[in-house]
Structure formats: structure tokens, C-alpha cells
PDB file of N, CA and C in Angstrom:
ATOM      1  N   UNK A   1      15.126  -3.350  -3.503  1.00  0.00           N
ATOM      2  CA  UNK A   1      15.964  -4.516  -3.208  1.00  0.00           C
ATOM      3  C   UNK A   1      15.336  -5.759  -3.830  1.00  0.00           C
ATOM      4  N   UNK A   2      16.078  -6.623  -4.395  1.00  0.00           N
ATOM      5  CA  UNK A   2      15.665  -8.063  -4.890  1.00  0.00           C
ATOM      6  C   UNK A   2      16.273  -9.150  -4.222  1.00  0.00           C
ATOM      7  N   UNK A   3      15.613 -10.392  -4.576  1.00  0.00           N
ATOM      8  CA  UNK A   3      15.972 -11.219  -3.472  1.00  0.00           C
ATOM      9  C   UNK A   3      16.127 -12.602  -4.123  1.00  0.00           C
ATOM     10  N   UNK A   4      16.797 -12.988  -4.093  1.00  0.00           N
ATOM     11  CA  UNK A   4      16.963 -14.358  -5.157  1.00  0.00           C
ATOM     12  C   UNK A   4      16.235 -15.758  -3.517  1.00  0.00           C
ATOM     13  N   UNK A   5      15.661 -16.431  -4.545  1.00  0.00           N
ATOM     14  CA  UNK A   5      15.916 -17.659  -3.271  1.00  0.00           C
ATOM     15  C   UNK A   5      16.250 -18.823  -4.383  1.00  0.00           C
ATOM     16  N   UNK A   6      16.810 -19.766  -3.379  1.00  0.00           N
ATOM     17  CA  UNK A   6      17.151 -21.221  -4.045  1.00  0.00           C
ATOM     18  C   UNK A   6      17.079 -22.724  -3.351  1.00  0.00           C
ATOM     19  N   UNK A   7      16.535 -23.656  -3.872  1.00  0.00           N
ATOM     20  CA  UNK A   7      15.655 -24.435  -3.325  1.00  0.00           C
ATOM     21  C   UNK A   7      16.205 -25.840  -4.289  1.00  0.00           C
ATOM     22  N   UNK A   8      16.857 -26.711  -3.521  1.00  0.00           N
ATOM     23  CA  UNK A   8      17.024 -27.889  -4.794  1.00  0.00           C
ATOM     24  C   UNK A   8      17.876 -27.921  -5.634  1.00  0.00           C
ATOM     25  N   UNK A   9      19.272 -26.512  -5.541  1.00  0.00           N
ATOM     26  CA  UNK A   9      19.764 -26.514  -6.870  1.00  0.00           C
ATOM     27  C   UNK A   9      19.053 -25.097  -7.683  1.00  0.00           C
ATOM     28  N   UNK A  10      17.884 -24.884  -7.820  1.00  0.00           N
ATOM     29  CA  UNK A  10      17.228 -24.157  -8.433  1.00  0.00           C
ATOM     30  C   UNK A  10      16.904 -22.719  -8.128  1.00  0.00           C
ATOM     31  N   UNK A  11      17.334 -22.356  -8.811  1.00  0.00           N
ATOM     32  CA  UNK A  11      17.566 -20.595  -8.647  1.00  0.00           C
ATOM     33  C   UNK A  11      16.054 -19.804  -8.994  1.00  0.00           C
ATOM     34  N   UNK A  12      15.123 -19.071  -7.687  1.00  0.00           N
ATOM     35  CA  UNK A  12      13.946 -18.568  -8.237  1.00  0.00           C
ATOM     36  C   UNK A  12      14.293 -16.718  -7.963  1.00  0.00           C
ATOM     37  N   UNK A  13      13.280 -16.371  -8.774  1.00  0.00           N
ATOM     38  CA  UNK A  13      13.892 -14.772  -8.439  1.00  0.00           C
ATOM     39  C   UNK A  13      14.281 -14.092  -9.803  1.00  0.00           C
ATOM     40  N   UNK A  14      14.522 -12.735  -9.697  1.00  0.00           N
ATOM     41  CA  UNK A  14      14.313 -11.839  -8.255  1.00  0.00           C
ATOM     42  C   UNK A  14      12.721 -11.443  -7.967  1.00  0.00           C
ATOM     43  N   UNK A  15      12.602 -11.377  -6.910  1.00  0.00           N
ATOM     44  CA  UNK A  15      11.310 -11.163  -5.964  1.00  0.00           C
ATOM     45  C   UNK A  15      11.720  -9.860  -5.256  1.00  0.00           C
ATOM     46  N   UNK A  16      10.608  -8.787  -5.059  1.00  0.00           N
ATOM     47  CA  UNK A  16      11.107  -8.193  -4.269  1.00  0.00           C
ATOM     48  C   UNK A  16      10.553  -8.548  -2.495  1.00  0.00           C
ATOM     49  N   UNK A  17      10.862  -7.587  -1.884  1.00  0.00           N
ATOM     50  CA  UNK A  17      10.518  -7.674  -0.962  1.00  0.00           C
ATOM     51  C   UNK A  17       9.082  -7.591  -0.353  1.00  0.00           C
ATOM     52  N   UNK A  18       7.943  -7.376  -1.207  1.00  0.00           N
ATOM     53  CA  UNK A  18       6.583  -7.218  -0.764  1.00  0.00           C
ATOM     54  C   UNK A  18       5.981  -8.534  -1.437  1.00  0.00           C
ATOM     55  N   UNK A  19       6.761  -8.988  -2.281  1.00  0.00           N
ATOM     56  CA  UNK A  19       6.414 -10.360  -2.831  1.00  0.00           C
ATOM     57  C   UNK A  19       6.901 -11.908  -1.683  1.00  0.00           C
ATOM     58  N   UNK A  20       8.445 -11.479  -1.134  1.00  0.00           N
ATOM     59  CA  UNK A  20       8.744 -12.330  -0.069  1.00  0.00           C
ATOM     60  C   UNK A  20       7.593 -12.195   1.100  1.00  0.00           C
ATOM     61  N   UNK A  21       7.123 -10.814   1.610  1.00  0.00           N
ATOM     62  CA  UNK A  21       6.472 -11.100   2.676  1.00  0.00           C
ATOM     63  C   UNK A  21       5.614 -11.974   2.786  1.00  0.00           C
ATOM     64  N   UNK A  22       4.734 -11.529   1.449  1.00  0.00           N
ATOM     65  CA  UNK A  22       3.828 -12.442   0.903  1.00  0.00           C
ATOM     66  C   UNK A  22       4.039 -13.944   1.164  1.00  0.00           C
ATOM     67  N   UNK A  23       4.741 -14.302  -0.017  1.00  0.00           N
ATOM     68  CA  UNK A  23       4.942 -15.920   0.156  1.00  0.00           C
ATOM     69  C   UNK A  23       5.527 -16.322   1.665  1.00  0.00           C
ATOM     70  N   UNK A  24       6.106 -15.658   2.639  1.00  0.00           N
ATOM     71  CA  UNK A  24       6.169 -16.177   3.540  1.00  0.00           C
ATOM     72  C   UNK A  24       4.806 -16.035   4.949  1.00  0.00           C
ATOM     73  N   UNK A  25       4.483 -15.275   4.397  1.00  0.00           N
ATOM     74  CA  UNK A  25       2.500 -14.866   5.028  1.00  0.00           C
ATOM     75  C   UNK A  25       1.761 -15.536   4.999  1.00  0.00           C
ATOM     76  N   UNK A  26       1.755 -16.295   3.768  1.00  0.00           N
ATOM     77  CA  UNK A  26       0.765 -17.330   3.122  1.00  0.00           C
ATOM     78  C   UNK A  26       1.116 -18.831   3.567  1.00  0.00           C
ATOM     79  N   UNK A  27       2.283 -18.942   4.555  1.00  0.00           N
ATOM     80  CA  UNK A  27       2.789 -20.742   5.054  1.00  0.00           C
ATOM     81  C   UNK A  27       3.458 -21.143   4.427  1.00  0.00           C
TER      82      UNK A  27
END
């Protein structure tokens, strides 16, 4: 599964899901 996120207008991605946990793990 991939996961787009977007922030500002700005489209980041795709990330998967062991990469989201991550960045949301880290604050």
C-alpha cells in the first residue's frame, strides 16, 4: 500500500507504510 500525504498545496509521496510509521514515531 502507498500513501500520498499533502501539506500546503504540496503533494509528498508515495511512502509506504513502514516509512509513515516512521515519520509519525519520530514527532
Amino acid at each position: 500500500m502507498q500513501v500520498h500525504l499533502e501539506r500546503s498545496g504540496q503533494r509528498y509521496g508515495p511512502y509506504s507504510i513502514e516509512e509513515i510509521n516512521t515519520y509519525l514515531g519520530s514527532g
